[in-house]
N, C-alpha and C. Protein backbone atom coordinates (compact mmCIF):
# COMPACT_ATOMS: atom_id res chain seq x y z
N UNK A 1 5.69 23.53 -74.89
CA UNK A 1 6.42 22.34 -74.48
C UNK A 1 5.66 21.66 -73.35
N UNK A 2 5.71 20.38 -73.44
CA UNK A 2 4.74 19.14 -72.69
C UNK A 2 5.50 18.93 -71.43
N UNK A 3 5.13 18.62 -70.11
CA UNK A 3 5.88 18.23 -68.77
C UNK A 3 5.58 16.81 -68.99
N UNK A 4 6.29 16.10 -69.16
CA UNK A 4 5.49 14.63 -68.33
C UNK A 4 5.81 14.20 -67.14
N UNK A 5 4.95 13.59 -66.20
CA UNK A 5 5.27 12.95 -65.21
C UNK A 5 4.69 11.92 -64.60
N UNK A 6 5.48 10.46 -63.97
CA UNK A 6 4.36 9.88 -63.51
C UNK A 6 3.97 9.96 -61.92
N UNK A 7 2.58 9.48 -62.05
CA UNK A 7 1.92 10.15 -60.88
C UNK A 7 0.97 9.65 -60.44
N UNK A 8 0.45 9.33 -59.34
CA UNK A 8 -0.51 8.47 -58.64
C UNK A 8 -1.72 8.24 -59.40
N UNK A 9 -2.37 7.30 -59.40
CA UNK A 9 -3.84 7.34 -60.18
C UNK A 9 -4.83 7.84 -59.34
N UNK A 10 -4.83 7.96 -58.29
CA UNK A 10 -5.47 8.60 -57.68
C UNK A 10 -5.26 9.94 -57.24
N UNK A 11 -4.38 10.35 -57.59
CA UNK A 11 -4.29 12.08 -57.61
C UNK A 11 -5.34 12.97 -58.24
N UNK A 12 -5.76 14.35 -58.01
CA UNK A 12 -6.33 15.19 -58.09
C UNK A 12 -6.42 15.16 -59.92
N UNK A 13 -5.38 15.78 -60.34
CA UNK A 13 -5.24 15.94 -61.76
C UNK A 13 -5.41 14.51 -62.42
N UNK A 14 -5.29 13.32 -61.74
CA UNK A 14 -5.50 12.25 -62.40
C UNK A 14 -6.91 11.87 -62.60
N UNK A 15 -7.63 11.73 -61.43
CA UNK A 15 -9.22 11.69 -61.01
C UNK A 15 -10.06 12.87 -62.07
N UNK A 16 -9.46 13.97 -62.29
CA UNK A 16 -10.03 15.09 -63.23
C UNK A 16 -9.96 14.50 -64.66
N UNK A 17 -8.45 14.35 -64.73
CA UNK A 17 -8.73 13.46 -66.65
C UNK A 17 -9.38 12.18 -67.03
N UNK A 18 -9.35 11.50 -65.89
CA UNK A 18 -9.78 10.06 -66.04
C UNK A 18 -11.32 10.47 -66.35
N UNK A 19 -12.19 11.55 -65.29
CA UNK A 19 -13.31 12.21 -66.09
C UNK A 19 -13.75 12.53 -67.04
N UNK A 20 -13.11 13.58 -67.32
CA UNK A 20 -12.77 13.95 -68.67
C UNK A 20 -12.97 12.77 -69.89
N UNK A 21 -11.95 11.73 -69.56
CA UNK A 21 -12.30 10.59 -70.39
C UNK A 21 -12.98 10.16 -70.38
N UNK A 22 -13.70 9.58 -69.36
CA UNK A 22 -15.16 9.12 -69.13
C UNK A 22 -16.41 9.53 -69.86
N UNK A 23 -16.47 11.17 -69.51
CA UNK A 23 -17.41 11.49 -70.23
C UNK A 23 -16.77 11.65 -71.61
N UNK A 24 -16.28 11.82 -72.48
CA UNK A 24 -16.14 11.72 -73.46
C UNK A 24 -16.25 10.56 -74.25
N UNK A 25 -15.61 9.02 -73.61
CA UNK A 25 -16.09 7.91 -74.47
C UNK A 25 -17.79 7.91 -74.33
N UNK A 26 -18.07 8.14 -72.89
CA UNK A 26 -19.87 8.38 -72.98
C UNK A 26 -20.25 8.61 -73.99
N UNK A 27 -19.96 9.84 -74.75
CA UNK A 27 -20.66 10.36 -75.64
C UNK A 27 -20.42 9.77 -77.08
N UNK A 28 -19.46 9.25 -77.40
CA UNK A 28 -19.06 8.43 -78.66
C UNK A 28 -19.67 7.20 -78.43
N UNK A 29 -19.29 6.71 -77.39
CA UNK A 29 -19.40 5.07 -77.37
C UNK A 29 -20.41 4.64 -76.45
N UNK A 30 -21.22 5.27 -75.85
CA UNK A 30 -22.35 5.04 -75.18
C UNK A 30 -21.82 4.03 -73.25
N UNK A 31 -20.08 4.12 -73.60
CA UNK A 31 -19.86 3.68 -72.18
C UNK A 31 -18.60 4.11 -71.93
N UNK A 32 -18.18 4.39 -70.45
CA UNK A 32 -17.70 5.27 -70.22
C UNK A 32 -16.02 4.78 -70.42
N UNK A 33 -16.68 3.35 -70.32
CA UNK A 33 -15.13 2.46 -69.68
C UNK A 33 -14.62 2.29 -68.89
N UNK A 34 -14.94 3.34 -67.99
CA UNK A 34 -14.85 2.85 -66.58
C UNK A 34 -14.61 1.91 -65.37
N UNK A 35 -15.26 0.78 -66.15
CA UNK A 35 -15.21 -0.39 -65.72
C UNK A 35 -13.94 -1.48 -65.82
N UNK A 36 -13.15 -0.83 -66.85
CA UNK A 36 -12.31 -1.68 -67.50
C UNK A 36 -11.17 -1.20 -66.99
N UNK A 37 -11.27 -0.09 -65.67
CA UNK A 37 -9.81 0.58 -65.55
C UNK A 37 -9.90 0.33 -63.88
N UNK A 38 -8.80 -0.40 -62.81
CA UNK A 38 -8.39 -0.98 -61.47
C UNK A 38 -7.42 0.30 -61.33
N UNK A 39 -7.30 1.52 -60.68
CA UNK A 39 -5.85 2.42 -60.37
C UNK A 39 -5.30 1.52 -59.83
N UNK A 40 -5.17 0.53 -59.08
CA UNK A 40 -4.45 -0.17 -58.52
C UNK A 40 -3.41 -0.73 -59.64
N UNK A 41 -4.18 -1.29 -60.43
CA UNK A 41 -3.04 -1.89 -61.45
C UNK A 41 -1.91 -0.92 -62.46
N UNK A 42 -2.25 0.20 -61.90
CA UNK A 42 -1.15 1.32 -62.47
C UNK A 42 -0.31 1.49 -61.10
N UNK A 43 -0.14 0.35 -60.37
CA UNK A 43 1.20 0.71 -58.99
C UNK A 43 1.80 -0.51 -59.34
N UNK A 44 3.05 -0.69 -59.02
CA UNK A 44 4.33 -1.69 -58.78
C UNK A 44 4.81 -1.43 -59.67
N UNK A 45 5.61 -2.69 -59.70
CA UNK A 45 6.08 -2.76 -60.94
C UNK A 45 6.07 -3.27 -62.40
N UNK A 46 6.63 -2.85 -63.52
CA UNK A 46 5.78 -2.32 -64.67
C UNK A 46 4.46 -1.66 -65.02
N UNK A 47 4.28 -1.12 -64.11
CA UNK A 47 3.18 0.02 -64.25
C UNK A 47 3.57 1.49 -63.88
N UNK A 48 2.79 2.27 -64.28
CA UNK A 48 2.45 3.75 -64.34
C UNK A 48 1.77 4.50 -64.34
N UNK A 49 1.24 5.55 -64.27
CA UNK A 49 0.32 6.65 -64.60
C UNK A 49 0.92 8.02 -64.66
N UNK A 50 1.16 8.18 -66.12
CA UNK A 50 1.62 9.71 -66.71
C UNK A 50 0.74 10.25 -67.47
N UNK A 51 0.84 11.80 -66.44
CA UNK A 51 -0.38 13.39 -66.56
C UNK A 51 1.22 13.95 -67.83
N UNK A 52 0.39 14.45 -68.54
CA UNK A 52 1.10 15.71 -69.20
C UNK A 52 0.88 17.06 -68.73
N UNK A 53 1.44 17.91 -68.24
CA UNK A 53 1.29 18.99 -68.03
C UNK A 53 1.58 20.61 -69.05
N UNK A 54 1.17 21.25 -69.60
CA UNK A 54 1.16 22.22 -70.50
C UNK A 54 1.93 23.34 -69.85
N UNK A 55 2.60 24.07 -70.52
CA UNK A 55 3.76 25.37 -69.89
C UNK A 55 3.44 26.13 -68.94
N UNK A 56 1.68 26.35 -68.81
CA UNK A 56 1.34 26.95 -67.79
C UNK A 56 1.18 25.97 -66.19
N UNK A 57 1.16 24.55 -66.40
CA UNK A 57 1.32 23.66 -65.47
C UNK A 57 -0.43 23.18 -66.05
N UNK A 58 -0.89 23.28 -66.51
CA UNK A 58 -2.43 22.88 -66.61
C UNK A 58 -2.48 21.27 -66.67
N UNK A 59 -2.86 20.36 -66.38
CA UNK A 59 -2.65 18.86 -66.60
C UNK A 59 -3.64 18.90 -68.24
N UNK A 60 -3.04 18.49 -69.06
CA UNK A 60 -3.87 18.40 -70.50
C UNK A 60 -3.84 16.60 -71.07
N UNK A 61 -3.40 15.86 -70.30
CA UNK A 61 -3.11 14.74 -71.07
C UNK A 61 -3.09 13.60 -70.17
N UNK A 62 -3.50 12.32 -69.96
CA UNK A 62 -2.99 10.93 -69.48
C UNK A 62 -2.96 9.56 -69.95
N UNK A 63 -2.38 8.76 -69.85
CA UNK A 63 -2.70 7.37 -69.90
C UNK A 63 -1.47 6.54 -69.12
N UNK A 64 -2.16 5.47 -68.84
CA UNK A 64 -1.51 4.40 -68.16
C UNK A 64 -1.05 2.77 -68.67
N UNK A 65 -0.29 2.54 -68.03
CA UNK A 65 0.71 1.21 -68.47
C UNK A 65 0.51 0.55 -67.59
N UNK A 66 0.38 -1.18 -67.90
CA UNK A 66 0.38 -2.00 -66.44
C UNK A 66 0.56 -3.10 -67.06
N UNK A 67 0.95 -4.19 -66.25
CA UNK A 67 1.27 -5.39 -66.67
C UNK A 67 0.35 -6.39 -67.42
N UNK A 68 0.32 -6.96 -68.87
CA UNK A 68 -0.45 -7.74 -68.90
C UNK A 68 -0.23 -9.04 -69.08
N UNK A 69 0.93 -9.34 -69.68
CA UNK A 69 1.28 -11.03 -70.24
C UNK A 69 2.72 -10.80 -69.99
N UNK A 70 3.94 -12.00 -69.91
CA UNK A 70 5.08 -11.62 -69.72
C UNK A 70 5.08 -10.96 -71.34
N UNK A 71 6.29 -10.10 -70.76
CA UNK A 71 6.84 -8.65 -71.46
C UNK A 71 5.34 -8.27 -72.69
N UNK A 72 4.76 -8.63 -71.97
CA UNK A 72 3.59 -7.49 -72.74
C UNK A 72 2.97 -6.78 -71.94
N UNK A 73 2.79 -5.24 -71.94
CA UNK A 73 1.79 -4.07 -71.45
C UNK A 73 0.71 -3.81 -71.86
N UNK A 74 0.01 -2.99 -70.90
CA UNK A 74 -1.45 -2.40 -71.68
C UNK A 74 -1.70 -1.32 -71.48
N UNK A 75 -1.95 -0.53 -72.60
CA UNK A 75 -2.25 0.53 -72.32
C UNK A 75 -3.77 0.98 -72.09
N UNK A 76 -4.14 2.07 -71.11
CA UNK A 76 -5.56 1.98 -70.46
C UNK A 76 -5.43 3.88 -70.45
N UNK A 77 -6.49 4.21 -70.23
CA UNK A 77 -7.07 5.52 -69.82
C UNK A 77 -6.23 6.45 -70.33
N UNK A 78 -5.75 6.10 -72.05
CA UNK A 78 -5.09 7.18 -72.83
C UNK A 78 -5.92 8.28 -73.14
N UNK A 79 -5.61 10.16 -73.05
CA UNK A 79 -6.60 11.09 -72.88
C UNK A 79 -6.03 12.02 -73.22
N UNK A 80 -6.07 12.75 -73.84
CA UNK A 80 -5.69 14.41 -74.51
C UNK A 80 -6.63 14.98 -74.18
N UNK A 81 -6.57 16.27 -73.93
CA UNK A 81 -7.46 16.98 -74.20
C UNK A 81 -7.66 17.71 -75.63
N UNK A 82 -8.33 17.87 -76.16
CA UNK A 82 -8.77 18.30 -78.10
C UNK A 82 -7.35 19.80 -77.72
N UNK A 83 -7.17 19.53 -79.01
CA UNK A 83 -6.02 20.62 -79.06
C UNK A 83 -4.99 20.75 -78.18
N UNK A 84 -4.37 20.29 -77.53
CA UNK A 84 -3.40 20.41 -76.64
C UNK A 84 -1.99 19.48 -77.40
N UNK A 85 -1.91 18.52 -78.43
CA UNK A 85 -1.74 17.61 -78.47
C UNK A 85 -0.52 17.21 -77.93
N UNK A 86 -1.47 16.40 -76.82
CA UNK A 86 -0.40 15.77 -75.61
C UNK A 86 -0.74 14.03 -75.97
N UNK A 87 -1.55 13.71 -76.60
CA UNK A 87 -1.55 12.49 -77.32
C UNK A 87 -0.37 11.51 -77.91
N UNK A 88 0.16 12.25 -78.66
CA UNK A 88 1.66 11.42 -79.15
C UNK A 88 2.90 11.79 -78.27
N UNK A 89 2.49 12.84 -77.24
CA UNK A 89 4.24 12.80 -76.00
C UNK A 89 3.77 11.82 -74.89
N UNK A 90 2.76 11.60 -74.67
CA UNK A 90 2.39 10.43 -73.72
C UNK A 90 2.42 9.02 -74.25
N UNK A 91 1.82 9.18 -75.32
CA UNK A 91 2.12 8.24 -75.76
C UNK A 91 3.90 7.68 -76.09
N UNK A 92 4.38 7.99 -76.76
CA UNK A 92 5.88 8.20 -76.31
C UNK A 92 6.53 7.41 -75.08
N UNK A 93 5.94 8.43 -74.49
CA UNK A 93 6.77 8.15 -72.83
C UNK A 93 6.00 6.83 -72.52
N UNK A 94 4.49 6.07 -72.88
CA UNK A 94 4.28 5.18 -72.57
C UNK A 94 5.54 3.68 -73.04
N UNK A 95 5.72 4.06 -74.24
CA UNK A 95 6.18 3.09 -75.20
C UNK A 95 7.79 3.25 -74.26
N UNK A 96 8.19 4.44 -74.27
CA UNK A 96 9.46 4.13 -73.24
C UNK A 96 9.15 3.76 -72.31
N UNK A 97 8.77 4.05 -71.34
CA UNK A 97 8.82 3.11 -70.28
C UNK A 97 8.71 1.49 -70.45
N UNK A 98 7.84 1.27 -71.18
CA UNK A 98 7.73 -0.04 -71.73
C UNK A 98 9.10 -0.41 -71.57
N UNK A 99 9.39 0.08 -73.08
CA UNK A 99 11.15 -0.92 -73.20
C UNK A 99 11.63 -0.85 -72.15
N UNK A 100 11.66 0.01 -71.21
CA UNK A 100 12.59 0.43 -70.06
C UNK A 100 12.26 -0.91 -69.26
N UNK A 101 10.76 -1.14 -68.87
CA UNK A 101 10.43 -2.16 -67.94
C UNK A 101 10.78 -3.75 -68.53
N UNK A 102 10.78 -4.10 -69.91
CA UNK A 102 11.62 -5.05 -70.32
C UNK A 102 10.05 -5.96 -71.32
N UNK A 103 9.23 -4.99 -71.28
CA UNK A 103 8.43 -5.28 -72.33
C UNK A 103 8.56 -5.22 -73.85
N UNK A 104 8.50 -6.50 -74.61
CA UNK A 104 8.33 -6.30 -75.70
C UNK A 104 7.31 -5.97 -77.11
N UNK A 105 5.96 -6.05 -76.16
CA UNK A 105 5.22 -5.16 -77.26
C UNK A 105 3.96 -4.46 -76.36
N UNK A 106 3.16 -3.83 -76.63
CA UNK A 106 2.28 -2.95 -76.01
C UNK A 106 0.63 -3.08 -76.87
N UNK A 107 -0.52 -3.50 -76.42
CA UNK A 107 -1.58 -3.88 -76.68
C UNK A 107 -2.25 -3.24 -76.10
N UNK A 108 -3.91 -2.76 -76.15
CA UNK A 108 -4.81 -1.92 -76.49
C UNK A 108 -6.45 -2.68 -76.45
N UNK A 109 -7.09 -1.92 -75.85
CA UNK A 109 -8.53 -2.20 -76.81
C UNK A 109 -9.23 -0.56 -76.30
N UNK A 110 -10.08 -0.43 -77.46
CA UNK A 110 -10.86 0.74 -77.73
C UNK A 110 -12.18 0.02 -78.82
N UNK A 111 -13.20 1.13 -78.38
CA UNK A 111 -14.24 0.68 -79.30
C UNK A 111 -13.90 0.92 -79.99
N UNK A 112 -14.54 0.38 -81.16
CA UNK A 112 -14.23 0.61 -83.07
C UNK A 112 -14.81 1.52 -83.48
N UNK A 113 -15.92 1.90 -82.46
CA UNK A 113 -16.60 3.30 -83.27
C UNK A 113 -15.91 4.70 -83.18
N UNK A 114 -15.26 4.35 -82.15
CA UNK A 114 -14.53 5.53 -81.46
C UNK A 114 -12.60 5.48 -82.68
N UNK A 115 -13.40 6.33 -84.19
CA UNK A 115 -12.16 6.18 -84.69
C UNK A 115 -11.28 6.62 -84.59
N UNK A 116 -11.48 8.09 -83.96
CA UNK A 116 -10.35 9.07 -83.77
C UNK A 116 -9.04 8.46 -83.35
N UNK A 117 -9.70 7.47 -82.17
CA UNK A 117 -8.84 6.72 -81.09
C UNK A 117 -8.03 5.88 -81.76
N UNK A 118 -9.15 5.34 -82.83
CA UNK A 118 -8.39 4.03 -83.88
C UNK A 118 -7.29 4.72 -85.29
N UNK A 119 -7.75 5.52 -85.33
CA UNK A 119 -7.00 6.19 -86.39
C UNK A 119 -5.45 6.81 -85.48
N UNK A 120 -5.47 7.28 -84.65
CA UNK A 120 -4.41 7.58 -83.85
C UNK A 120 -2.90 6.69 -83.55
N UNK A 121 -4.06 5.78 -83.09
CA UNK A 121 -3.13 4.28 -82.86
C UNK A 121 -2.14 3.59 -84.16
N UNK A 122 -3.24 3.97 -85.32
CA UNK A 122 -2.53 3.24 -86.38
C UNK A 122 -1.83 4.03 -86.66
N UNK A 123 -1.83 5.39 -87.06
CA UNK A 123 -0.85 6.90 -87.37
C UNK A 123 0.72 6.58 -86.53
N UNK A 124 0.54 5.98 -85.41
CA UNK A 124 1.43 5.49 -84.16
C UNK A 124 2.29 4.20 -84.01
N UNK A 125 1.80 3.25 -85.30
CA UNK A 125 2.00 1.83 -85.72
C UNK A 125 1.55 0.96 -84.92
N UNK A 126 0.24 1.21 -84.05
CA UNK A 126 -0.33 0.08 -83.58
C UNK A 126 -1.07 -0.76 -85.16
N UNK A 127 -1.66 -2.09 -84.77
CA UNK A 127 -2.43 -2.64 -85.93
C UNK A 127 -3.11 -3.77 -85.06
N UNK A 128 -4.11 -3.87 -85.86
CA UNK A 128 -5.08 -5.10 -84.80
C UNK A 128 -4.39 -6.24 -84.24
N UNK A 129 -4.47 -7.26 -83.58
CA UNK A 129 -4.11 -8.28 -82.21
C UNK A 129 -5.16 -8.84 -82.65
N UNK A 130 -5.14 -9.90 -82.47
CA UNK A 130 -6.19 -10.72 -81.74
C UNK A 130 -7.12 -10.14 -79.96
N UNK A 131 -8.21 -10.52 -79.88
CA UNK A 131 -8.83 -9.94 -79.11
C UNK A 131 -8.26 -10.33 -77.73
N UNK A 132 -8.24 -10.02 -76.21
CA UNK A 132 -7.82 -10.58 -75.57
C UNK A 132 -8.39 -10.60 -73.95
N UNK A 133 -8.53 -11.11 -73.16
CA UNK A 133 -9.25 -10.95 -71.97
C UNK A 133 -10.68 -10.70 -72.04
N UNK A 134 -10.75 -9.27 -71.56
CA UNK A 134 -12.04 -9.31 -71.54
C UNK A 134 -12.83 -9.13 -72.94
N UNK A 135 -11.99 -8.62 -73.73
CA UNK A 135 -12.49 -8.10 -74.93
C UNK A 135 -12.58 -9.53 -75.64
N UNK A 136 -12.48 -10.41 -75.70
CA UNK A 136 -12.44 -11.68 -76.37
C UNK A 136 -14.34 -11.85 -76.47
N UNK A 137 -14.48 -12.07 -77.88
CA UNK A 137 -15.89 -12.38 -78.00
C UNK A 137 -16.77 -10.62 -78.35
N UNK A 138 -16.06 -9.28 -78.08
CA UNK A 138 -16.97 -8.70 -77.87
C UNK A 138 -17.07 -7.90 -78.88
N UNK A 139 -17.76 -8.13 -80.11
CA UNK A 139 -17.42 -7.24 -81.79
C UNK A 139 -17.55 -5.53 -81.59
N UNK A 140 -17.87 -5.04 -80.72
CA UNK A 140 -18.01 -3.84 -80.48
C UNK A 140 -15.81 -3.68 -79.71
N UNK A 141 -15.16 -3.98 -79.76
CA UNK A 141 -14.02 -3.85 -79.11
C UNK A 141 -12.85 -4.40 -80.24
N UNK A 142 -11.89 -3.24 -80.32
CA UNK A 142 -10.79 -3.35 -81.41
C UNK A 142 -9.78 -3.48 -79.95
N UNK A 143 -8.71 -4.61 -80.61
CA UNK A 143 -7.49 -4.93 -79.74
C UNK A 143 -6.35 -4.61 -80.99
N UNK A 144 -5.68 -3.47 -80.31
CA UNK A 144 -4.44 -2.80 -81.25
C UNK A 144 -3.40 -3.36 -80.45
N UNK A 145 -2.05 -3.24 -81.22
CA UNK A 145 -1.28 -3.89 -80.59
C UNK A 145 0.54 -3.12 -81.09
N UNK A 146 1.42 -3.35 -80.50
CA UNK A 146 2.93 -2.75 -81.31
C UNK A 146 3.88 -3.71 -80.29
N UNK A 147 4.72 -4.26 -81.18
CA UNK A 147 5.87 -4.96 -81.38
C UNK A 147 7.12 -4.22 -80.93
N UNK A 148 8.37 -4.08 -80.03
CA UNK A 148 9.57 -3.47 -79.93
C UNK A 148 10.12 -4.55 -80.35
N UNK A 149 11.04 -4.19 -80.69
CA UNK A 149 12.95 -4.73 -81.63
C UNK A 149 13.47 -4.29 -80.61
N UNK A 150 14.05 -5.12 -79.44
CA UNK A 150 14.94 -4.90 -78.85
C UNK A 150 16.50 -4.52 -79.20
N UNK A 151 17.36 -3.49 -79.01
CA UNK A 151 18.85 -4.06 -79.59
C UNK A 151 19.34 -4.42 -78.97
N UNK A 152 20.74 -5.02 -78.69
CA UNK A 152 21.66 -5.14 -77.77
C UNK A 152 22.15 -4.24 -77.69
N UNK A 153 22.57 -4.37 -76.05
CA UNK A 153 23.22 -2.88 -75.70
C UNK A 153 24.87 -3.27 -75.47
């Protein structure tokens, strides 16, 4: 069973996975991404940063939520570690919080080579967007995207 929690981006266990991720798109995608991620923009409000933690307390999992367009989010520095799969409970808890914060859909970019990532997303009901910000113009960059149905409460 998965812990989630959210938690500073600059914390210990956060700074370790965000690594983790780093070097790993390195090696698929020839960049780390690094560049594309502000911790700052995972503070206030509608933002986040949730570690998964594994039964023994081990941090195995992260990604983050932050504001991008009214009631739209983005998701940034999503990370499992291989086998743990803390991938779809973070993910999860991303998409809740979402609705919670009063967002109605949640958008993405990942390289295209990097399919695991892309295959995940769609398994998850993301599906391509139009490109957006920085990714606009850049054919090496897939913009995924998911829609909420609000109900009335």
């Amino acid at each position: 069973m998965l812990r989630l929690a959210s938690v500073d981006p600059d914390s210990r266990d956060a700074r370790r996975l965000v690594a983790e991720l780093d070097a790993a798109l390195a090696a698929i995608t020839g960049d780390s991404g690094a560049s594309s991620f502000d911790p700052q923009d995972c503070r206030g409000a509608g933002a986040v940063f949730v570690i998964a933690y594994d039964t023994q307390g081990a941090a195995v999992g992260c990604g983050a939520l932050r504001p991008l367009e009214e009631r739209v989010g983005e998701i940034k520095r999503m990370y499992a570690r291989p086998g743990s799969g803390a991938g779809a409970a973070i993910l999860a808890e991303l998409e809740r919080l979402a609705a919670s914060y009063g967002y109605g859909a949640l958008w993405l970019s990942t390289r295209r080579v990097n399919l695991r990532a892309v295959g995940f997303y769609e398994r998850h009901g993301y599906a391509e967007v139009s490109p957006y910000g920085r990714y606009v113009g850049r054919a090496v960059s897939i913009c995924l995207g998911k829609t909420f149905i609000r109900c009335a409460s």
